[in-house]
N, C-alpha and C. Protein backbone atom coordinates (compact mmCIF):
# COMPACT_ATOMS: atom_id res chain seq x y z
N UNK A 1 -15.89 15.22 -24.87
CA UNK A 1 -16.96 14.31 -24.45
C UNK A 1 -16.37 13.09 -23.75
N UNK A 2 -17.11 12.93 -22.63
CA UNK A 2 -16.20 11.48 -21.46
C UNK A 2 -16.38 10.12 -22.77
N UNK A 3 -15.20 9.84 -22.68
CA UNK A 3 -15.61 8.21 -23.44
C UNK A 3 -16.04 6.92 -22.37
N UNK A 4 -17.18 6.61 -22.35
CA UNK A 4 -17.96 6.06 -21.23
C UNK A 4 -17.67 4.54 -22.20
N UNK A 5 -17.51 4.11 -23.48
CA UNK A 5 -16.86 2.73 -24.12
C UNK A 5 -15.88 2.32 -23.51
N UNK A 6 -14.89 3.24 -23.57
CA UNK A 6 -13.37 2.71 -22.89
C UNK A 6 -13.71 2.45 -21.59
N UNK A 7 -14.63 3.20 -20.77
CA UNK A 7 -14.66 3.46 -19.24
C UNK A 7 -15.16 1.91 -19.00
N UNK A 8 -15.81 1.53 -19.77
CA UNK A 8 -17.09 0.23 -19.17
C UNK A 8 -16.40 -0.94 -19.88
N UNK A 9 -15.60 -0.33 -20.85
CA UNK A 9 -14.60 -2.01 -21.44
C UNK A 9 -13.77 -2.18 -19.60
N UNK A 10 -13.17 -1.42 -19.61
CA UNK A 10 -12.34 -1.34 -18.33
C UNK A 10 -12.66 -2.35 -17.35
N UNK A 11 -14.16 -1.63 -17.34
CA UNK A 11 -15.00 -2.33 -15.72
C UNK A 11 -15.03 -3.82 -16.24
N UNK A 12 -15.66 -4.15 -17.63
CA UNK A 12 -15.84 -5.67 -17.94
C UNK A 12 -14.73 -6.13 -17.93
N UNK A 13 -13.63 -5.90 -18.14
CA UNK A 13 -12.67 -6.56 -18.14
C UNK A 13 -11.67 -6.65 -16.57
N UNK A 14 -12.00 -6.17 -15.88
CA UNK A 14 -11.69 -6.53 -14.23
C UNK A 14 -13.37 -7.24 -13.56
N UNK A 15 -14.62 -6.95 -13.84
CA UNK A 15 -15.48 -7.05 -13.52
C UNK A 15 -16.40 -8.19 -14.71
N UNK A 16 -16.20 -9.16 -15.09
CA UNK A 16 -16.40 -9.51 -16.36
C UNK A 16 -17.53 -10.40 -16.06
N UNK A 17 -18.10 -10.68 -15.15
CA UNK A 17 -19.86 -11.41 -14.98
C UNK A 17 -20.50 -10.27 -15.35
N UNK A 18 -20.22 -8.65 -15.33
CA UNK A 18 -21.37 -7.95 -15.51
C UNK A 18 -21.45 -8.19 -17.07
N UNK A 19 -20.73 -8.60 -18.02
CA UNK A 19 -21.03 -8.70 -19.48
C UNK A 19 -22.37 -9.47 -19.82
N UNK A 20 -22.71 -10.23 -18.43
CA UNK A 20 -23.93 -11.19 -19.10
C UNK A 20 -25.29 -10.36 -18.47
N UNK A 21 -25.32 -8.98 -17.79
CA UNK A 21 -26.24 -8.65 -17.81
C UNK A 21 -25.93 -7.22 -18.48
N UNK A 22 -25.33 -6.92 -19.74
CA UNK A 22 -25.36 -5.59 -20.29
C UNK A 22 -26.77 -5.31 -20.90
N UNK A 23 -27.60 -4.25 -20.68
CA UNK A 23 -28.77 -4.28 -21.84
C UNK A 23 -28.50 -3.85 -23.31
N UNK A 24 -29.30 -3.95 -24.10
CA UNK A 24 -29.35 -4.15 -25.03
C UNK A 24 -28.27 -2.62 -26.27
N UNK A 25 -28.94 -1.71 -25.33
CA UNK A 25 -27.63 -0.50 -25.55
C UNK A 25 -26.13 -0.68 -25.68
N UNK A 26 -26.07 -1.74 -24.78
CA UNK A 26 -24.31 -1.74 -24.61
C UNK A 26 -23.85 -2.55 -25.28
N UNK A 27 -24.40 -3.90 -25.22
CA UNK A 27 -24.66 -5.15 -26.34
C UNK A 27 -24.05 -4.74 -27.78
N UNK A 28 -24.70 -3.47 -28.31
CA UNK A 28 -24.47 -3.05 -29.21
C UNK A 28 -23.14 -3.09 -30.04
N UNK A 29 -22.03 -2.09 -28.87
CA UNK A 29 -20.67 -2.29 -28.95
C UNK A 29 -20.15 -3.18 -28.28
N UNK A 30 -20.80 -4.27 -26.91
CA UNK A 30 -20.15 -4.90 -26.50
C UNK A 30 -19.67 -6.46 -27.33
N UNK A 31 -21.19 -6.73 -27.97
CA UNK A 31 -20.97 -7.69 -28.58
C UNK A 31 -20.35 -8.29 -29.89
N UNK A 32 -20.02 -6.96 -30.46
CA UNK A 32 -18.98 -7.28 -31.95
C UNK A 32 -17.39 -7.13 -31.59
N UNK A 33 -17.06 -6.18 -30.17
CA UNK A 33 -15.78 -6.55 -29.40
C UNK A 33 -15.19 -7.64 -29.11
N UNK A 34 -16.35 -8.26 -28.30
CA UNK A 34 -15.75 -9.60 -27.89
C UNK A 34 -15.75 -10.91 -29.29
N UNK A 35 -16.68 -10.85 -29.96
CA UNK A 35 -16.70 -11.32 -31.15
C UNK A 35 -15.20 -11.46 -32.55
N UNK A 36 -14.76 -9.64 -31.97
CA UNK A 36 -13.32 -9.75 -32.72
C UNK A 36 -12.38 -10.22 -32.22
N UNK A 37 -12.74 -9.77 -30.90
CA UNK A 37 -11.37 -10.36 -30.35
C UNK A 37 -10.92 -11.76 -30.10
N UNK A 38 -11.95 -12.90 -29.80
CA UNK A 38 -12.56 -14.11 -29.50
C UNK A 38 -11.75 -14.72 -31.01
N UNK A 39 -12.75 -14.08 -31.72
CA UNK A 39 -12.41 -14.57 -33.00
C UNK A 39 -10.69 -14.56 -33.57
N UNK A 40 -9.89 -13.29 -32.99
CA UNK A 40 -8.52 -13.03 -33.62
C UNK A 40 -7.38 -14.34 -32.95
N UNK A 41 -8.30 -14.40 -31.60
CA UNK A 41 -7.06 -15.33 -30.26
C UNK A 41 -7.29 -16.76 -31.32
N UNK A 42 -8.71 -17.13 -31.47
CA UNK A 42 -9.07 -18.13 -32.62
C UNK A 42 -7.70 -18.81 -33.87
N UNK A 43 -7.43 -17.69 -34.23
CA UNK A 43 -6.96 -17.45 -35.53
C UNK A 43 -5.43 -18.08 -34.98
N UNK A 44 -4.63 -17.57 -34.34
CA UNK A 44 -3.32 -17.84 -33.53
C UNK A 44 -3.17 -18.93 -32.92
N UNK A 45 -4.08 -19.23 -31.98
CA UNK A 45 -4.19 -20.55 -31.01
C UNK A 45 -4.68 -21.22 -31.05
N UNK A 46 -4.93 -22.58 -30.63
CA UNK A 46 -5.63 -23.82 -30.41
C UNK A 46 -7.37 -23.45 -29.82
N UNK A 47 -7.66 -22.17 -29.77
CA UNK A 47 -8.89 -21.94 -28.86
C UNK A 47 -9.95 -21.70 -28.98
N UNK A 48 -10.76 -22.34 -28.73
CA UNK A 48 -12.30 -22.65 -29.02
C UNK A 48 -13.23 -22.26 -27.75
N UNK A 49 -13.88 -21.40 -28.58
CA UNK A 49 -14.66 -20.39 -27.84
C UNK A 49 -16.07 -21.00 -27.81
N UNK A 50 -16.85 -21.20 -27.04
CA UNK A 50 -18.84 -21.34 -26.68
C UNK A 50 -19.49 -20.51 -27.14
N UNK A 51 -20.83 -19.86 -27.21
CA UNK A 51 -21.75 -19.13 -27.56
C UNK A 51 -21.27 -18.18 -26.15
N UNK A 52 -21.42 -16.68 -26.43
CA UNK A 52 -21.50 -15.82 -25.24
C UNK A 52 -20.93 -15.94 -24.45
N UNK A 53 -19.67 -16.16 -25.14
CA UNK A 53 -18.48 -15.93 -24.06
C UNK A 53 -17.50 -14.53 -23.55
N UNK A 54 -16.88 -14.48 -22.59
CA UNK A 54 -16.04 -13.44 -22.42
C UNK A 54 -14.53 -13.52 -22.11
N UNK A 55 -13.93 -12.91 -22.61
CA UNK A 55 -12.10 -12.79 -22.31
C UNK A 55 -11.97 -11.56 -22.75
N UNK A 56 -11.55 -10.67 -20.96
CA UNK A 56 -10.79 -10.09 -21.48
C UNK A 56 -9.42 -9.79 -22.48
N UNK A 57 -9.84 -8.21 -22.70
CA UNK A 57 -8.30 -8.00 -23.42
C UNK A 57 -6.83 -8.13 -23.35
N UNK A 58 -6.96 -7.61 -21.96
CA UNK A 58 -5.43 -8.06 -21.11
C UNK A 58 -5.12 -9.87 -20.52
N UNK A 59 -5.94 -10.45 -20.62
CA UNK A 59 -5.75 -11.90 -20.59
C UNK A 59 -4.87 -12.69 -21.86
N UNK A 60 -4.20 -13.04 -21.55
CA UNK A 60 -2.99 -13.97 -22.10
C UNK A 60 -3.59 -15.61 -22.21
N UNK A 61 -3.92 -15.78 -22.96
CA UNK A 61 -4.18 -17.42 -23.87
C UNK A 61 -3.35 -17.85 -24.48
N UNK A 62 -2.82 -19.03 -24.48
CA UNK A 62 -1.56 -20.04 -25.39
C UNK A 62 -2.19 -21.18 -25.51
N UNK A 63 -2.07 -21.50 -26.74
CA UNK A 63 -2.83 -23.23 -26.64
C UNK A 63 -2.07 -23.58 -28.11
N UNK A 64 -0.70 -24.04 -28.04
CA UNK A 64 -0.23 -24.68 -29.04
C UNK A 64 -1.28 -26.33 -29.62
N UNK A 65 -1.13 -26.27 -30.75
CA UNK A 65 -1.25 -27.47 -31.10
C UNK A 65 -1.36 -28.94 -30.37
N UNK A 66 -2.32 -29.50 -29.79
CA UNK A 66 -2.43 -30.81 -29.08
C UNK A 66 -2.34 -29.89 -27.40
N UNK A 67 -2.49 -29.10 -27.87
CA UNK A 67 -2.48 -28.09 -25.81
C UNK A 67 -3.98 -27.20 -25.47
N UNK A 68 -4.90 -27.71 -25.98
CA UNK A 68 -6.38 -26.79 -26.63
C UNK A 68 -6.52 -26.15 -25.57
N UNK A 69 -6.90 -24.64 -25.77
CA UNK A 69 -8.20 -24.12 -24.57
C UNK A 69 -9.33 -24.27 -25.19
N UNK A 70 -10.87 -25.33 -24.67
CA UNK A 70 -11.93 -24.94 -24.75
C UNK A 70 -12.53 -24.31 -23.58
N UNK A 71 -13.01 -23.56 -24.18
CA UNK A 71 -14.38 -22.32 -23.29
C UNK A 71 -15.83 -22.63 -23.62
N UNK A 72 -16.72 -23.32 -22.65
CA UNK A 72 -17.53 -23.86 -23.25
C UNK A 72 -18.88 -22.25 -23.05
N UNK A 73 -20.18 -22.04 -23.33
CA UNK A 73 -20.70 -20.74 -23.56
C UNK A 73 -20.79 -20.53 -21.86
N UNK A 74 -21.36 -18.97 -22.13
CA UNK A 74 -21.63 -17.98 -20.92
C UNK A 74 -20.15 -18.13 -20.16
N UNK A 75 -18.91 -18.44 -19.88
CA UNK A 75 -17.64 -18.64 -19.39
C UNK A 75 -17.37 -17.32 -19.69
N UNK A 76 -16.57 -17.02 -18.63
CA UNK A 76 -15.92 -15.59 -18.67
C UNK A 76 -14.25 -15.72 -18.27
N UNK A 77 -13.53 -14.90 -18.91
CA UNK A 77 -12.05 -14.99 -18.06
C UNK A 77 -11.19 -13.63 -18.16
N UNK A 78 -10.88 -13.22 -16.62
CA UNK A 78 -10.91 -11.85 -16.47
C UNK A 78 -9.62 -11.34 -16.90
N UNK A 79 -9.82 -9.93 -16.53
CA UNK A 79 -8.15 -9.02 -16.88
C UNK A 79 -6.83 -9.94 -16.47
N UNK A 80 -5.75 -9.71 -16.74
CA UNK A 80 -4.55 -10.33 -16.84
C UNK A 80 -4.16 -12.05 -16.57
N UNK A 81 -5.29 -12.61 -16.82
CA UNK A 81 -5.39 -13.64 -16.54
C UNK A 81 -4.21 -14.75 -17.63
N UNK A 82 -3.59 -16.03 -17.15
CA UNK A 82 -2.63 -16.12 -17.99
C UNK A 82 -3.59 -17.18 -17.99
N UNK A 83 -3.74 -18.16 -19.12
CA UNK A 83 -3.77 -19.57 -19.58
C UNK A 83 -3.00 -20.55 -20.39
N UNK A 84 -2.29 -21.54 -20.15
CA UNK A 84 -1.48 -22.62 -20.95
C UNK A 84 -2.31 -23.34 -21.04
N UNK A 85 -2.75 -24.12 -22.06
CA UNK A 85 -3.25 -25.30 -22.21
C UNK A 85 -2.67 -26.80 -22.12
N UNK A 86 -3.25 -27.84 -21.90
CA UNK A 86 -4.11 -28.16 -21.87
C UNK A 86 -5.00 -27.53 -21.16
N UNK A 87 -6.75 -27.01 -21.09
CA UNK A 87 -6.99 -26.44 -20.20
C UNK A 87 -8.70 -26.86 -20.85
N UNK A 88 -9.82 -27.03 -20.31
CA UNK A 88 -10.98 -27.62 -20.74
C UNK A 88 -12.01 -27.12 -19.96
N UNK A 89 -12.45 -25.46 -20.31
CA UNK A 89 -13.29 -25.07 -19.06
C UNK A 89 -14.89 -24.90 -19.21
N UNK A 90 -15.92 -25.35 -18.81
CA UNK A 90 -17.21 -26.09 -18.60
C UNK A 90 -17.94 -24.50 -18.69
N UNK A 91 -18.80 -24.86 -19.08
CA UNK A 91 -20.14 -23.21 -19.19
C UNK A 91 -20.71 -23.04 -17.79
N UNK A 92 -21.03 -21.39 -17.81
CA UNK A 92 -21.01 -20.82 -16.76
C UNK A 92 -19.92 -20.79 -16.03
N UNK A 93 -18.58 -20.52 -16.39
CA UNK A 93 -17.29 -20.87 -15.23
C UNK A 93 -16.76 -19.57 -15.30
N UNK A 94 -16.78 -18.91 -14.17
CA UNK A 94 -16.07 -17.81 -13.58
C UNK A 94 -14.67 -17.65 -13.36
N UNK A 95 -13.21 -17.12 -14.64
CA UNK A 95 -12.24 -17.11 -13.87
C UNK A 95 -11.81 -15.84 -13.94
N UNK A 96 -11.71 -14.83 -12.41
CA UNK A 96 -11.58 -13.67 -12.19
C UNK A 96 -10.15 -13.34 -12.69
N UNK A 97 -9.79 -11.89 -12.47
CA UNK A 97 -8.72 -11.38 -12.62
C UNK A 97 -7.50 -11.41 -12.23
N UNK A 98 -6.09 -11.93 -12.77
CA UNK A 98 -4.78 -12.21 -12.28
C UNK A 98 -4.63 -13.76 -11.98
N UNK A 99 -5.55 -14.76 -12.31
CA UNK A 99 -5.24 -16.14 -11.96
C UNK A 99 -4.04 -16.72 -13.24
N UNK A 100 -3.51 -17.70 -12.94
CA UNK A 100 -2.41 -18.78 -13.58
C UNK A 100 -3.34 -19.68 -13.73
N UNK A 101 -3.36 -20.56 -14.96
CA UNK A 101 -3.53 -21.95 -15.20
C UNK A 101 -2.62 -22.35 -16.42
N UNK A 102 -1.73 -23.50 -15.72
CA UNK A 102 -1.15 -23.75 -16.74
C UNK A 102 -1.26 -25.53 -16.53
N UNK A 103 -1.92 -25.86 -18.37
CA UNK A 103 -2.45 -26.96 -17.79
C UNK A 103 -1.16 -28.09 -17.71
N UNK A 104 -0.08 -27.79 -18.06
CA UNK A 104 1.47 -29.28 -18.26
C UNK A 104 1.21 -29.93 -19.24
N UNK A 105 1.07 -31.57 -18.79
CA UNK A 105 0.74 -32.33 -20.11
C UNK A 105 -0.84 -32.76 -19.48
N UNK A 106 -0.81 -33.44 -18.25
CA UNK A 106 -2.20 -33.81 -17.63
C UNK A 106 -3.76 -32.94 -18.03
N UNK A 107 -3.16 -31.62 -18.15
CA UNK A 107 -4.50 -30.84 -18.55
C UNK A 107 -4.95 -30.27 -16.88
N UNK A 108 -5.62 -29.56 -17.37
CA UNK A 108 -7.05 -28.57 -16.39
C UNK A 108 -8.62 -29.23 -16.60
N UNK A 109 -9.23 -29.75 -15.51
CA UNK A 109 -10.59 -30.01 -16.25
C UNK A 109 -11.48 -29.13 -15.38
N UNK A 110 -12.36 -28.20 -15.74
CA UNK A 110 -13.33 -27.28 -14.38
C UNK A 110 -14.11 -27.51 -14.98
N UNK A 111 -15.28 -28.57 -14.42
CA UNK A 111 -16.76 -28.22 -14.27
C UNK A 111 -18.07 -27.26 -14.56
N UNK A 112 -18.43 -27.12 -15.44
CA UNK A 112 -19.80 -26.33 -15.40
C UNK A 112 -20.06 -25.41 -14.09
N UNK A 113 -20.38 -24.24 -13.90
CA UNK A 113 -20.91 -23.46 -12.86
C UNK A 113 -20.45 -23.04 -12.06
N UNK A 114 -18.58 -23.45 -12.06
CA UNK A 114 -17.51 -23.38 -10.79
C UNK A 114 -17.39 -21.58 -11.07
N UNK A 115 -16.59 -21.29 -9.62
CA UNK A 115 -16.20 -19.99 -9.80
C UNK A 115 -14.61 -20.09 -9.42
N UNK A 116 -13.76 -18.73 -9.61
CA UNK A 116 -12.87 -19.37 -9.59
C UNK A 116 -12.20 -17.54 -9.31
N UNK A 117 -12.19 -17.68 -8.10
CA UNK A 117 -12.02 -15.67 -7.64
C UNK A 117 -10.28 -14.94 -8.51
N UNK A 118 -10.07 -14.23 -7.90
CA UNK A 118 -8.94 -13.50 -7.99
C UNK A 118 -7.52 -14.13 -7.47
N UNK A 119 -6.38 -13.88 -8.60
CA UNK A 119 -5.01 -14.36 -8.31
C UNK A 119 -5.15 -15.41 -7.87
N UNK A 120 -5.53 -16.89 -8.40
CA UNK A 120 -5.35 -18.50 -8.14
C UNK A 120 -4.51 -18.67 -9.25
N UNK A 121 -3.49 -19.84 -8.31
CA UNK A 121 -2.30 -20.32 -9.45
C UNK A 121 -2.81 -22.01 -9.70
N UNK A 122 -3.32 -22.04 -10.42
CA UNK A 122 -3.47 -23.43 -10.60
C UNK A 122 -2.23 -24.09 -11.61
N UNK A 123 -1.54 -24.81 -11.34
CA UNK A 123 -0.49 -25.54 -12.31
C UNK A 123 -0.56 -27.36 -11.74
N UNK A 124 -0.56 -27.58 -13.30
CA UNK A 124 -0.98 -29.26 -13.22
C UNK A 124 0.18 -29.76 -14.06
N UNK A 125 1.39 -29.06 -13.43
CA UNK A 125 3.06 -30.30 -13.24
C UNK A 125 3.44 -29.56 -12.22
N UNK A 126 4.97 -30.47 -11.87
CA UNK A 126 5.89 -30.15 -10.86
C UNK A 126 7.01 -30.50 -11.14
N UNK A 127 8.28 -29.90 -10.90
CA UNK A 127 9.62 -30.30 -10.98
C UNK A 127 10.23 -31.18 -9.68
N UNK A 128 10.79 -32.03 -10.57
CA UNK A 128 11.73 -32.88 -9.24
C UNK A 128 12.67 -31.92 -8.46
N UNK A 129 13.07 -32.39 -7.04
CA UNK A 129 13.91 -31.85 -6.36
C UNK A 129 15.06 -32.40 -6.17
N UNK A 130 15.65 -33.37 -6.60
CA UNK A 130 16.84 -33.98 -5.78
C UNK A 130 18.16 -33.30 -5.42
N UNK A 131 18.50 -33.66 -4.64
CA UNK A 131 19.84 -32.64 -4.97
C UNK A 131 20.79 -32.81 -5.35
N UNK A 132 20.87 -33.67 -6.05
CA UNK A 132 22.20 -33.81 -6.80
C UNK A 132 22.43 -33.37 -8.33
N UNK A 133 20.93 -32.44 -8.56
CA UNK A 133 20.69 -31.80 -9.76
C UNK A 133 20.21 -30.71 -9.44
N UNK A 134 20.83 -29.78 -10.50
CA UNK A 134 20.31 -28.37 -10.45
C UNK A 134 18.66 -28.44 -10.38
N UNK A 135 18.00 -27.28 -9.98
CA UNK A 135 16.21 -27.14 -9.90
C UNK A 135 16.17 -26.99 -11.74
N UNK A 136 16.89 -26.10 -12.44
CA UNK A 136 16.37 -25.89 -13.70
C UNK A 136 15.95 -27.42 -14.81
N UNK A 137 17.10 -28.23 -13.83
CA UNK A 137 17.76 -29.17 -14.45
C UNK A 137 16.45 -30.91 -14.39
N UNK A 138 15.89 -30.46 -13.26
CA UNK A 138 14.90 -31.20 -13.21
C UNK A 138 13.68 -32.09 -14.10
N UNK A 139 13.75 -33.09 -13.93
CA UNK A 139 12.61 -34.00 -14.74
C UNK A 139 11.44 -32.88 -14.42
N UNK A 140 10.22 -33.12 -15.38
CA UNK A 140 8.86 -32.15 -14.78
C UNK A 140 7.71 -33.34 -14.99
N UNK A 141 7.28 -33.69 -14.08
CA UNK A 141 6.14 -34.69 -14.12
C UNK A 141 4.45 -33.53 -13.95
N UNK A 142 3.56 -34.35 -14.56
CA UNK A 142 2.05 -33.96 -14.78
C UNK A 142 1.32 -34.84 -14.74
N UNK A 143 0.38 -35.09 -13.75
CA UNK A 143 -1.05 -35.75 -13.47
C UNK A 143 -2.13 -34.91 -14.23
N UNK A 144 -2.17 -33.72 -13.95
CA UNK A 144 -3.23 -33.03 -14.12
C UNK A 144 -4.27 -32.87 -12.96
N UNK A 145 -5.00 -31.62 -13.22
CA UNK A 145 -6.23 -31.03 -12.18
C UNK A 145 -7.20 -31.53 -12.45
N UNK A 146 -8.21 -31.76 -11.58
CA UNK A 146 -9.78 -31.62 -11.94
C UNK A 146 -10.82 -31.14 -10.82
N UNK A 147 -10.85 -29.93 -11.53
CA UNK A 147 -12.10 -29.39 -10.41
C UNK A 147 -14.14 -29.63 -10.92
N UNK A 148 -14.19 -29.50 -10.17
CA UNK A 148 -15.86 -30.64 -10.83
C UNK A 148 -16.67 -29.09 -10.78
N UNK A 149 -17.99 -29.36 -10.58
CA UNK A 149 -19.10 -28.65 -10.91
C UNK A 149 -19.57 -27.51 -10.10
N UNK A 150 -19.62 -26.21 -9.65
CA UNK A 150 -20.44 -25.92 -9.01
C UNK A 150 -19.43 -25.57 -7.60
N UNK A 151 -18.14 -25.68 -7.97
CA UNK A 151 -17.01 -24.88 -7.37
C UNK A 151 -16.89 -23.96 -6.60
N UNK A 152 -16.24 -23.34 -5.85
CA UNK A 152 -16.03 -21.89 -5.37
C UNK A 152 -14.66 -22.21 -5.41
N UNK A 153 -13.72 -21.67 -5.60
CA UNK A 153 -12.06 -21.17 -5.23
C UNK A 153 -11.89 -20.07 -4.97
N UNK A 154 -11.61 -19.89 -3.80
CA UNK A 154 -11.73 -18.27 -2.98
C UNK A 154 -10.51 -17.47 -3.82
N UNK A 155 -10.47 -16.35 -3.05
CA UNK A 155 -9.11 -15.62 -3.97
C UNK A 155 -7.73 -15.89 -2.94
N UNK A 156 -6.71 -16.04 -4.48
CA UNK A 156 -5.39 -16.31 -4.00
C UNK A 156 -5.20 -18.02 -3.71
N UNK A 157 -6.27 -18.68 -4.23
CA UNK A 157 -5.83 -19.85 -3.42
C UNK A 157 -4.93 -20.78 -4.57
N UNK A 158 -3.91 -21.43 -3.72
CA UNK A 158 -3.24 -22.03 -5.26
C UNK A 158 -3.35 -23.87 -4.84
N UNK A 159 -3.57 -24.48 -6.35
CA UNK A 159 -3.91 -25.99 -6.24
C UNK A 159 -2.63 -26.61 -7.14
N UNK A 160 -2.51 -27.40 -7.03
CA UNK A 160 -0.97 -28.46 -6.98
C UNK A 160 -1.56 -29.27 -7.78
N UNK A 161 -0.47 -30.04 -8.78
CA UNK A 161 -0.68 -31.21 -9.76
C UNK A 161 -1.34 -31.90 -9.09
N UNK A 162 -2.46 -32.90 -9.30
CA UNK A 162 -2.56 -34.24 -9.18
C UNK A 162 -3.95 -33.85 -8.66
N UNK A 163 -4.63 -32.73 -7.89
CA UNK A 163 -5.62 -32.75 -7.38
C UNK A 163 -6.85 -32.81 -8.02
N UNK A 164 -8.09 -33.49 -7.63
CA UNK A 164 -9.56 -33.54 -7.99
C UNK A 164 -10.03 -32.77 -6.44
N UNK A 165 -11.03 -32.03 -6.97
CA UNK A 165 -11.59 -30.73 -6.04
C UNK A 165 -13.33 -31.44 -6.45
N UNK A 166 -14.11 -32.31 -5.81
CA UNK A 166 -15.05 -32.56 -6.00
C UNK A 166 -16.32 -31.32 -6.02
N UNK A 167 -17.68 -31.84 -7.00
CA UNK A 167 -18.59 -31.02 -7.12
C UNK A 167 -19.00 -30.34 -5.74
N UNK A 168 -19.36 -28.91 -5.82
CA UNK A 168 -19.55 -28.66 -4.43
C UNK A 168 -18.80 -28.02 -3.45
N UNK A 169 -17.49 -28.10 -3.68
CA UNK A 169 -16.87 -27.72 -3.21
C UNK A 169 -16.22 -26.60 -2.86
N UNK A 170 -15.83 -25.98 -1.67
CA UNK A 170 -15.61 -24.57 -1.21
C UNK A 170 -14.00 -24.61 -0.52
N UNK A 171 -13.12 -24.03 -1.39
CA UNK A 171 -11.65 -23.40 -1.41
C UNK A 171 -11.79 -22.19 -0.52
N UNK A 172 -11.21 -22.16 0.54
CA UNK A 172 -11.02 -20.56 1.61
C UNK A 172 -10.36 -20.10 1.15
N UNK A 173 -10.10 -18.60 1.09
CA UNK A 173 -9.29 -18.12 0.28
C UNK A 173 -7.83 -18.13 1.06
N UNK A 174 -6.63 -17.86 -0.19
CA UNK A 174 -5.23 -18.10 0.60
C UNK A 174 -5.16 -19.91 0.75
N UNK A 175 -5.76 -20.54 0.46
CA UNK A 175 -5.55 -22.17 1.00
C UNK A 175 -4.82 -22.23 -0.33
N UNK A 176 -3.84 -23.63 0.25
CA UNK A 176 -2.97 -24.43 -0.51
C UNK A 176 -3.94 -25.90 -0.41
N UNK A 177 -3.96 -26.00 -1.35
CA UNK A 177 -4.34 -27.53 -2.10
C UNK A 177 -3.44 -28.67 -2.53
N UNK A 178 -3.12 -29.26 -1.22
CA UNK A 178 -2.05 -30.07 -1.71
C UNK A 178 -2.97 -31.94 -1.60
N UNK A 179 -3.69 -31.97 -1.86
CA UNK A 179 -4.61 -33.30 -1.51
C UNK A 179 -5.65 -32.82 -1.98
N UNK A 180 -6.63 -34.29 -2.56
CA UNK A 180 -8.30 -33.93 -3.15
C UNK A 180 -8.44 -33.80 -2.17
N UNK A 181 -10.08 -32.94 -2.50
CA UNK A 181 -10.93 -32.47 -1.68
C UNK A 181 -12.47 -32.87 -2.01
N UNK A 182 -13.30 -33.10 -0.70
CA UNK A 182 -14.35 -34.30 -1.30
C UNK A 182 -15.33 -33.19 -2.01
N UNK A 183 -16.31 -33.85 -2.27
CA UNK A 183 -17.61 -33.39 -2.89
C UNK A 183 -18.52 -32.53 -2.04
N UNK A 184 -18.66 -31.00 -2.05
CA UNK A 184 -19.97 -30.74 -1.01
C UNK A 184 -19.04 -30.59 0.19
N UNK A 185 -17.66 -30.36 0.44
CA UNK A 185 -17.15 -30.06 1.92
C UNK A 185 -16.08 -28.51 1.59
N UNK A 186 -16.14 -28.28 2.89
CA UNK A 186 -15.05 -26.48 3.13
C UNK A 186 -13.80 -26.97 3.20
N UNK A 187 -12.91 -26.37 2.85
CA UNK A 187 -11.84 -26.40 2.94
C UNK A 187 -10.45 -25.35 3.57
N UNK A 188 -9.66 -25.41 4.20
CA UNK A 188 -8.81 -23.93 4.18
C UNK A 188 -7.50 -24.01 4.42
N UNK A 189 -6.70 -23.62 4.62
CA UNK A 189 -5.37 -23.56 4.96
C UNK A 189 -4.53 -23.43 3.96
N UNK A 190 -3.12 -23.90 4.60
CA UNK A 190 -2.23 -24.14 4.09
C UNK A 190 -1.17 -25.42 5.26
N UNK A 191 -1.15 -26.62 4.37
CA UNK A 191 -2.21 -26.75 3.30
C UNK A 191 -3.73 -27.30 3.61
N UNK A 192 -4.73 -27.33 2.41
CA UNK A 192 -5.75 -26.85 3.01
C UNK A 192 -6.41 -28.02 3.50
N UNK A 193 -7.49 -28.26 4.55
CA UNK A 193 -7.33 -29.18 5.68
C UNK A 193 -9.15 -29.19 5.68
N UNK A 194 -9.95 -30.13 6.21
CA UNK A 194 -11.55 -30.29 6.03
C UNK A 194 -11.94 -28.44 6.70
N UNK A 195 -12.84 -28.38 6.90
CA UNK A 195 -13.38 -27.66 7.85
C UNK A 195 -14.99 -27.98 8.33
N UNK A 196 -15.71 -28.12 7.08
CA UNK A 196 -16.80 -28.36 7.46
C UNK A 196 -18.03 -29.02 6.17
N UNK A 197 -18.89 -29.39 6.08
CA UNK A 197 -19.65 -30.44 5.25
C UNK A 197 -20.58 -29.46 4.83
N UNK A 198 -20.74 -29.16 3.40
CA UNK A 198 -22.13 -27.93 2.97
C UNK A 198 -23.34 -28.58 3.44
N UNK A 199 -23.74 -29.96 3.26
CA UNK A 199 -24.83 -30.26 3.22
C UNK A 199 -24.80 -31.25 4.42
């Protein structure tokens, strides 16, 4: 007999917005899954889960002590996804499959409603360069990120310590984020540069 459980964990877990429209059939097994599993990462890490949330299985969470992940409800975070904490992510927030966030000491802050596509490296430190020291050997400084409300981050795009990504805002995919970006404007490149005003 096809095992159609394993088949559709699969899909939610590369595909993980469809978890918030499973009917009530799937609910069945879907919702004491995520419940154990939610609950086990709980048990190990710093991480605090919302009402009706999702993480996949293959997603990697760390949140030592004073490094929290909160997930606030309806938040989803897809297959192989890595997270370091500090990291503080807002309800309704979309983070697809294969992204980095690692929050340093500054932290991650994302907004309520943001989305946040496939393979984005978000990291909020950086190592010094000088050269009269090895790279390993380097001081590591952290500002921290903050992306606001209502987001898009296309896929692949990676954002740099120190940046605020205002509400509204639209990441092209492949852009480097090396500077904020205002409220309500496009963005693209590398690195990524105005393009155009939503409203």
């Amino acid at each position: 007999m096809p095992d159609y459980i394993t088949q559709h964990k699969a899909r939610l877990n590369h595909m993980p917005w469809l978890y918030f429209k499973l009917k009530p059939k799937h609910l069945v097994w879907a919702k004491p899954w995520q419940e154990t599993l939610q609950a086990a990462l709980a048990e190990v890490e710093t991480v605090h889960f919302g009402k009706h949330c999702f993480v996949a299985e293959t997603a990697k969470l760390f949140a030592e002590p004073g490094r929290d992940i909160t997930i606030a409800e309806q938040s989803h975070i897809g297959a192989d996804c890595f997270l370091h904490g500090p990291i503080n992510i807002g309800s309704n927030v979309g983070i697809n499959h294969g992204c980095s966030l690692d929050g340093g000491a500054g932290g991650i802050q994302i907004g309520n409603n943001t989305r946040i596509a496939n393979n984005c490296s978000i990291y909020a430190f950086n190592h010094g360069t000088q050269a009269n020291q090895l790279i390993r050997e380097q001081p590591v400084s952290s500002k921290g990120i903050t992306i606001g409300r209502d987001v898009w981050i296309g896929a692949q795009v990676g954002i740099v310590d120190g940046v605020t990504i205002g509400d509204g805002a639209v990441v092209a995919m492949h852009s480097v984020v090396t500077r904020n970006v205002e409220a309500y404007t496009v963005v693209a490149g590398n690195p990524a540069t105005f393009i155009k005003v939503r409203r």
